[in-house]
N, C-alpha and C. Protein backbone atom coordinates (compact mmCIF):
# COMPACT_ATOMS: atom_id res chain seq x y z
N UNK A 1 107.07 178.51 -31.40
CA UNK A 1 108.15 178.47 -32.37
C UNK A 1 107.64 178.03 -33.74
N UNK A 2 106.62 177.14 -33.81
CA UNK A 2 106.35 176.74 -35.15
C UNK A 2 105.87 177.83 -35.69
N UNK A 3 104.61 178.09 -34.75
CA UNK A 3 103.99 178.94 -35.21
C UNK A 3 104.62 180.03 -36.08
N UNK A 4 105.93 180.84 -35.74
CA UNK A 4 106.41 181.99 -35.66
C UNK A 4 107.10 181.25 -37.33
N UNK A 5 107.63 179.84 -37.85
CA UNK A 5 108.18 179.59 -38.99
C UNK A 5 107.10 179.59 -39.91
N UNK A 6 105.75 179.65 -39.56
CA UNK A 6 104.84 179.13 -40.85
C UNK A 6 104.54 181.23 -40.73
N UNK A 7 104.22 182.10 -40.11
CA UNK A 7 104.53 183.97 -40.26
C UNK A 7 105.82 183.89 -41.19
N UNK A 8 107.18 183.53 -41.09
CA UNK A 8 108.22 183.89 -41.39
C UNK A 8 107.66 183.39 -43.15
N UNK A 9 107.58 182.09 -43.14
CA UNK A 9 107.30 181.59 -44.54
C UNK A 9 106.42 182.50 -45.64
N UNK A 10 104.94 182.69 -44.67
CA UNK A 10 104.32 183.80 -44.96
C UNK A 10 104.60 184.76 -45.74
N UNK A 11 105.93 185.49 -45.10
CA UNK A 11 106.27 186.80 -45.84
C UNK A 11 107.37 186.57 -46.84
N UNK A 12 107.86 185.41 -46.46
CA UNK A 12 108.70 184.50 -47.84
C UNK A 12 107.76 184.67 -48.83
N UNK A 13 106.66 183.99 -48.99
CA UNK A 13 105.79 183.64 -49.69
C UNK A 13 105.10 185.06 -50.84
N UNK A 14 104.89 185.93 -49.46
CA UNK A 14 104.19 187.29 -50.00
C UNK A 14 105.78 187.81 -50.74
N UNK A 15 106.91 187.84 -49.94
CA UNK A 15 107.59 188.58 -51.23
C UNK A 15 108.10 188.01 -52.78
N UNK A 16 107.83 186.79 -52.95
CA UNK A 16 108.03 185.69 -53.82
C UNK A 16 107.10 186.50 -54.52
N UNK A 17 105.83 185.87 -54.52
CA UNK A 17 104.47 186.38 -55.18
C UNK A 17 104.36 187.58 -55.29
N UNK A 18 104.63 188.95 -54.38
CA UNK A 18 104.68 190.16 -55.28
C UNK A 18 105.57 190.56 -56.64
N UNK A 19 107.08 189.89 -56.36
CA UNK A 19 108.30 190.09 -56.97
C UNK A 19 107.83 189.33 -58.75
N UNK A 20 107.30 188.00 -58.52
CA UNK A 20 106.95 186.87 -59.70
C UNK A 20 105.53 187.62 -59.80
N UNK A 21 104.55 187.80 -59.52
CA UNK A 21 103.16 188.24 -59.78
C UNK A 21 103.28 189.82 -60.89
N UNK A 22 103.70 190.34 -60.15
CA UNK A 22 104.33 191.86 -61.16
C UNK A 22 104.75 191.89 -62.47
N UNK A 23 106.18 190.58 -62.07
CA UNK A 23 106.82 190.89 -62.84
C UNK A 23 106.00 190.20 -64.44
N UNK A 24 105.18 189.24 -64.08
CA UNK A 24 104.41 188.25 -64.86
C UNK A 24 103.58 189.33 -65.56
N UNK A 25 102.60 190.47 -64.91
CA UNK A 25 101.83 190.89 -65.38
C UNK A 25 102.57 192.39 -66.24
N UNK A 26 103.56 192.90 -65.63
CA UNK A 26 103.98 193.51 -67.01
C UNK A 26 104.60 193.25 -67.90
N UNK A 27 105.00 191.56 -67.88
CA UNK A 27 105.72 191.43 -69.11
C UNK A 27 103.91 190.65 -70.55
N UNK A 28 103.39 190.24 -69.38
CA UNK A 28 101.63 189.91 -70.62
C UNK A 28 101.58 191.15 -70.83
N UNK A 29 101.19 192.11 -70.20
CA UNK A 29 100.32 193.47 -70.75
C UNK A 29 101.47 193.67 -71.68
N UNK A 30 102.40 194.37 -71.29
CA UNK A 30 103.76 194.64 -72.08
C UNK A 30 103.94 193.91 -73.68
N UNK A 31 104.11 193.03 -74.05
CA UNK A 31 104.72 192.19 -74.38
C UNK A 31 103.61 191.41 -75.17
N UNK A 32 102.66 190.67 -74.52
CA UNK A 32 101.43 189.49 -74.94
C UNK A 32 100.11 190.72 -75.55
N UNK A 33 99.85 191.34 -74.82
CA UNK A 33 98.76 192.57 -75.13
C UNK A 33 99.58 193.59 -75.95
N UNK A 34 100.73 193.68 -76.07
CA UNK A 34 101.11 194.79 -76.43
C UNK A 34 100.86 196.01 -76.25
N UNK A 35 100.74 196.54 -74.84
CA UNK A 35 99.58 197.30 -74.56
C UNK A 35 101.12 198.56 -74.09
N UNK A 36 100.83 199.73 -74.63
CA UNK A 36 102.23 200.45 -74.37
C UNK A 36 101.73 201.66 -72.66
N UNK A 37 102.72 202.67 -72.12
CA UNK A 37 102.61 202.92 -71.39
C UNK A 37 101.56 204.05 -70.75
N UNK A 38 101.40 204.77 -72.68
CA UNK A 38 100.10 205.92 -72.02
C UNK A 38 98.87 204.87 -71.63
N UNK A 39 98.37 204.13 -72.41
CA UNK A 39 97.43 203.47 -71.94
C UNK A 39 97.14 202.69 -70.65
N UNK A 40 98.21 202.34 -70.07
CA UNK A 40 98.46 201.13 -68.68
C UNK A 40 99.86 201.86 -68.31
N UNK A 41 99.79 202.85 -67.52
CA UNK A 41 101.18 203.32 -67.00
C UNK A 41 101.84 202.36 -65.96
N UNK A 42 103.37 202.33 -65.92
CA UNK A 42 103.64 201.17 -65.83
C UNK A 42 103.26 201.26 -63.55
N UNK A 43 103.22 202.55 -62.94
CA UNK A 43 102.72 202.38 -61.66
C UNK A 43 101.63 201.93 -61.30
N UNK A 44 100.55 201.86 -62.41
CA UNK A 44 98.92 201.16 -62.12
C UNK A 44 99.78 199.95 -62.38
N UNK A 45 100.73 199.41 -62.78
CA UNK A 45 100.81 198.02 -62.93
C UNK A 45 101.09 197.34 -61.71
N UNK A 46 102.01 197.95 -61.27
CA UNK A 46 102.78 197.93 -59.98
C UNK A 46 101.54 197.98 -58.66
N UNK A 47 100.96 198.90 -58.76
CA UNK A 47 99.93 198.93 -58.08
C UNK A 47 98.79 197.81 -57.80
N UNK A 48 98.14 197.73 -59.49
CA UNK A 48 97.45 195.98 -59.53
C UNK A 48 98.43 195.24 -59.09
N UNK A 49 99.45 194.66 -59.55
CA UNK A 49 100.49 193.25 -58.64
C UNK A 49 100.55 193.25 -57.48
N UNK A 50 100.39 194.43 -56.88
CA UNK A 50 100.76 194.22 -54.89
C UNK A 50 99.60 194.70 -54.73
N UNK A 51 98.53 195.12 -55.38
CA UNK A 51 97.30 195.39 -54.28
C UNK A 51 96.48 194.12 -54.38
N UNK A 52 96.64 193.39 -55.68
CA UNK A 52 96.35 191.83 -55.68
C UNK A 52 96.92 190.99 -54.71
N UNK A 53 97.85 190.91 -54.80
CA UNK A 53 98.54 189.77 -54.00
C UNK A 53 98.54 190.09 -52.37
N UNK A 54 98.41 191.16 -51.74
CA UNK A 54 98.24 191.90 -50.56
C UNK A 54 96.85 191.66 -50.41
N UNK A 55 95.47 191.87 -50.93
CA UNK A 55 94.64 191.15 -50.74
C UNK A 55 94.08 189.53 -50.98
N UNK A 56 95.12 188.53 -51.30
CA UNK A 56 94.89 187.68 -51.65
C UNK A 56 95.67 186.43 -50.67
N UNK A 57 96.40 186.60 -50.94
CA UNK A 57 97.55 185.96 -50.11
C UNK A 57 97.29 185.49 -48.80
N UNK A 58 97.18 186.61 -47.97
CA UNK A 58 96.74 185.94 -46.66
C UNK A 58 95.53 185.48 -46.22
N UNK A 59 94.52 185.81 -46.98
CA UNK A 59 93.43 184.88 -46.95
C UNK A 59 93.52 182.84 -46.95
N UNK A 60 94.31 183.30 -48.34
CA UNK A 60 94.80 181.84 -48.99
C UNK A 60 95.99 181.11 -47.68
N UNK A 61 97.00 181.71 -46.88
CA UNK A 61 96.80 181.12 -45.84
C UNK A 61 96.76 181.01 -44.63
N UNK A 62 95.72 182.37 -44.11
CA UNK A 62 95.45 182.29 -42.68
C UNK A 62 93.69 182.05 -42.45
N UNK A 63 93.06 182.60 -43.76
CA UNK A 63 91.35 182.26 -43.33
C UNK A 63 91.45 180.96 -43.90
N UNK A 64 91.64 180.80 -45.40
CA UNK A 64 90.42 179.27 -45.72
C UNK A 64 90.85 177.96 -45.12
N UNK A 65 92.35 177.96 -44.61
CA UNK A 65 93.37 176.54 -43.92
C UNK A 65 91.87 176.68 -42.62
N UNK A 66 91.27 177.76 -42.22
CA UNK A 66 90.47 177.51 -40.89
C UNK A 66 89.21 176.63 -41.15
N UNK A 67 88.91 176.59 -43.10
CA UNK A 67 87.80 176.33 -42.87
C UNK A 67 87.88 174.59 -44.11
N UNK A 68 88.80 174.38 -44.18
CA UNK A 68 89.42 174.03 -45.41
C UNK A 68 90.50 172.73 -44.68
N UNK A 69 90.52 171.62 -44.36
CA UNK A 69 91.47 170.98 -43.68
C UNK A 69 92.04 170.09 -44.64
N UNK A 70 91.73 169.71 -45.64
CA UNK A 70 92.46 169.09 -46.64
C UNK A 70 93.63 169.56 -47.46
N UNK A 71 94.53 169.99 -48.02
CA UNK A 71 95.67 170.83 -48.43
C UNK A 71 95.22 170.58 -49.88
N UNK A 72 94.96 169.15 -50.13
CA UNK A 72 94.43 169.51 -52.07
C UNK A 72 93.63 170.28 -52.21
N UNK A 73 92.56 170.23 -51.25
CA UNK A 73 90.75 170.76 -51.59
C UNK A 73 91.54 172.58 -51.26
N UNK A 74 92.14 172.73 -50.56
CA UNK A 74 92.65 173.98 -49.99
C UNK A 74 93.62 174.60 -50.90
N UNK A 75 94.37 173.78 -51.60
CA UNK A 75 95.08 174.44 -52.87
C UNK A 75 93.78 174.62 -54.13
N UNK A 76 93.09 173.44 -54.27
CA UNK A 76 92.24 173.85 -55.43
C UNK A 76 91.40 174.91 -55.44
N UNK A 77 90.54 175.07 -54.21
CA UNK A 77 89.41 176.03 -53.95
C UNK A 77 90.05 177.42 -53.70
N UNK A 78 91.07 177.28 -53.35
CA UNK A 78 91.95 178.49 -53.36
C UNK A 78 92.85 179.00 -54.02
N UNK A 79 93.12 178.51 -54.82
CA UNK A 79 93.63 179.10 -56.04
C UNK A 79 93.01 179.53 -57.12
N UNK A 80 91.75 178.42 -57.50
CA UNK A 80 90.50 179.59 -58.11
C UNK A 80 90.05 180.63 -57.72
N UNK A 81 90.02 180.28 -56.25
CA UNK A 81 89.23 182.08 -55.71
C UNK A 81 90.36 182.74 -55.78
N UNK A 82 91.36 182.74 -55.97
CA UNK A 82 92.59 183.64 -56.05
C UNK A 82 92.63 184.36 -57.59
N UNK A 83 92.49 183.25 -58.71
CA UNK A 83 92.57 183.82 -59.76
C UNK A 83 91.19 184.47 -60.34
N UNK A 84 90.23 184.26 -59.44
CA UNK A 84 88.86 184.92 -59.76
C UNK A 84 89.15 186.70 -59.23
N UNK A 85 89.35 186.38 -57.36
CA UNK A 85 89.29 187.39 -56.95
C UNK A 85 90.24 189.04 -57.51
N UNK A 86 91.51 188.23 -58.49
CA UNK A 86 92.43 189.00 -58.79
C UNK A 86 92.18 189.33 -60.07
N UNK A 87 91.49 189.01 -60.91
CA UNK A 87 90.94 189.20 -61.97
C UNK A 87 89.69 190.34 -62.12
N UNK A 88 89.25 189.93 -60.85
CA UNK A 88 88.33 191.21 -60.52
C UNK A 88 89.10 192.52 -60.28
N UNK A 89 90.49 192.58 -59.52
CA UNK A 89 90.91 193.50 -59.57
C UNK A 89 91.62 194.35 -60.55
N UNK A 90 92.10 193.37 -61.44
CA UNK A 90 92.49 193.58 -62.56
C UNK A 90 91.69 194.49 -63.72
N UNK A 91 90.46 193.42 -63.61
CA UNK A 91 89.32 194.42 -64.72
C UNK A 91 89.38 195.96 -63.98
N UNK A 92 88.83 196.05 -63.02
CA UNK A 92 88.51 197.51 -62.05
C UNK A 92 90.05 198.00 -62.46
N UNK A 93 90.84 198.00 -61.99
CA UNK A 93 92.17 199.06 -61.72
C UNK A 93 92.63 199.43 -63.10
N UNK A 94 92.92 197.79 -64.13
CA UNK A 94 93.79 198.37 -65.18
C UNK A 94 92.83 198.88 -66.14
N UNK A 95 91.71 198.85 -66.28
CA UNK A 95 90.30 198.94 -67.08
C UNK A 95 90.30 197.90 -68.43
N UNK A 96 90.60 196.59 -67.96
CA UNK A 96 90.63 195.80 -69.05
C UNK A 96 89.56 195.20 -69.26
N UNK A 97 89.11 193.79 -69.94
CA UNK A 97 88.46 193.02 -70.30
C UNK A 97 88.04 191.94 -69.42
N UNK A 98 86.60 191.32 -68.85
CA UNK A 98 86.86 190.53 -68.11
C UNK A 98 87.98 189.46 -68.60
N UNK A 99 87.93 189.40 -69.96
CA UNK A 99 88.63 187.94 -70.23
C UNK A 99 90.03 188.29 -70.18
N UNK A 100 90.82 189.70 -70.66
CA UNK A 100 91.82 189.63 -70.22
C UNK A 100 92.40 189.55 -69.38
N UNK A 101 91.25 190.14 -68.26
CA UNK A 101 91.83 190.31 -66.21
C UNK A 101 91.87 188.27 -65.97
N UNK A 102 91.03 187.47 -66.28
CA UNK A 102 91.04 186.47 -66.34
C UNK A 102 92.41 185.71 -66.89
N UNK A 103 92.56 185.91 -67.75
CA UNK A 103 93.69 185.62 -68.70
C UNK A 103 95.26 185.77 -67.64
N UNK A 104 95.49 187.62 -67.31
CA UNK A 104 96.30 187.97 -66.80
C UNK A 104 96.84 187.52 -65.32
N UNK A 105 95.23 187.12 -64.61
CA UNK A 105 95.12 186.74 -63.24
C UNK A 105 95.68 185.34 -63.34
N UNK A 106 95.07 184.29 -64.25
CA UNK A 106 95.30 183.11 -64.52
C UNK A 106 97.26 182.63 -64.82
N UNK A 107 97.55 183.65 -65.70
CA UNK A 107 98.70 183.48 -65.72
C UNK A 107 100.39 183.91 -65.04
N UNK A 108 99.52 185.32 -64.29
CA UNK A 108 100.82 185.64 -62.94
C UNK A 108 100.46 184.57 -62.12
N UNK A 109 99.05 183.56 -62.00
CA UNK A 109 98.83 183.24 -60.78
C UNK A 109 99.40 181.83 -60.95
N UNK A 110 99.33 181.16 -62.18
CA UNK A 110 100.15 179.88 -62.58
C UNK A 110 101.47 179.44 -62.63
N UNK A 111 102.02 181.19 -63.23
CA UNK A 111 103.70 180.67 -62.66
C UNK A 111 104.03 181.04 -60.96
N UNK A 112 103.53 182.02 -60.76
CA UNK A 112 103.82 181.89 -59.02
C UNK A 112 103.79 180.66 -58.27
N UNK A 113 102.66 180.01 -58.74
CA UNK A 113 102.56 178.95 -57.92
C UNK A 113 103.29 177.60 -58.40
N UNK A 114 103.82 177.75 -59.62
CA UNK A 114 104.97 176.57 -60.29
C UNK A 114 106.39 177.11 -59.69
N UNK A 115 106.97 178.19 -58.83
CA UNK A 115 107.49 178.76 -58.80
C UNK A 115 107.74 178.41 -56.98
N UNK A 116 106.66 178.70 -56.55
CA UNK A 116 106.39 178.32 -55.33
C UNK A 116 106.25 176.73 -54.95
N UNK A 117 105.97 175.95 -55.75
CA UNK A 117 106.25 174.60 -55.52
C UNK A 117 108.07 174.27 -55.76
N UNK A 118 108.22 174.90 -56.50
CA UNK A 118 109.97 174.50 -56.74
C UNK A 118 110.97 174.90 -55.52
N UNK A 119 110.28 176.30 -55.06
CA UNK A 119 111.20 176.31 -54.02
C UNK A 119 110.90 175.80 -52.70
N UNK A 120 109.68 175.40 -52.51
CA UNK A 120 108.84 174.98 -51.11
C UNK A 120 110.01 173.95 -51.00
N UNK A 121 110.55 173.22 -51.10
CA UNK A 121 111.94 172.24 -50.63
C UNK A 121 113.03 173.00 -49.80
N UNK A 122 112.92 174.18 -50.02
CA UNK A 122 114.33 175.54 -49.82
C UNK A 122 113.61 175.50 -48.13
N UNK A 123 112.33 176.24 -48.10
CA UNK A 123 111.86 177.01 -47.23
C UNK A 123 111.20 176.05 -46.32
N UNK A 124 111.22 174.80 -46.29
CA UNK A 124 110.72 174.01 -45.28
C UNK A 124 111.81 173.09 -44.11
């Protein structure tokens, strides 16, 4: 039974973070880059937000919690490799800048997770 609430949370979690991760990164490109739609059509956007967070996510918490038993050391080390690993995807898919994929990764990945602490009270 526990087991089956920390899966359920899981996909809480993943649809939180696709819904806030997306929406974060087309309103920077959009908006902060000013970057309009022939250049970054808005389905590669859509595409980077859930092919990021779909590779990211469950790593962050079904592999590193295996290797990782502290929850600070496990939020810190994993949330950098989160905003590294997604930044990488970022440069590759949208064909940006390392520093902007950095930038962009850094900042869908900062409010998700200010976002995700506010409601973690709801979902526990």
């Amino acid at each position: 039974m526990i087991r089956m609430i920390y899966e359920y949370n899981f996909l809480l979690a993943l649809l939180v973070t696709l819904i806030v991760e997306t929406t974060i990164l087309f309103a920077t490109v959009r908006y902060c880059f000013k970057t309009d739609r022939s250049s970054i059509p808005d389905y590669l956007l859509i595409f980077a937000g859930t092919f990021s967070s779909f590779s990211t996510l469950p790593y962050l918490w079904f592999v590193l919690p295996m290797f990782i038993r502290s929850y600070s050391h496990l939020i810190a080390i994993g949330e950098v490799s989160v905003v590294l690993v997604e930044a990488v995807i970022y440069c590759f898919v949208l064909k940006v800048s390392m520093n902007k994929a950095l930038f962009l990764s850094f900042i869908c990945n900062l409010v998700s997770f200010l976002i995700g602490l506010a409601l973690r009270p709801i979902f526990l």
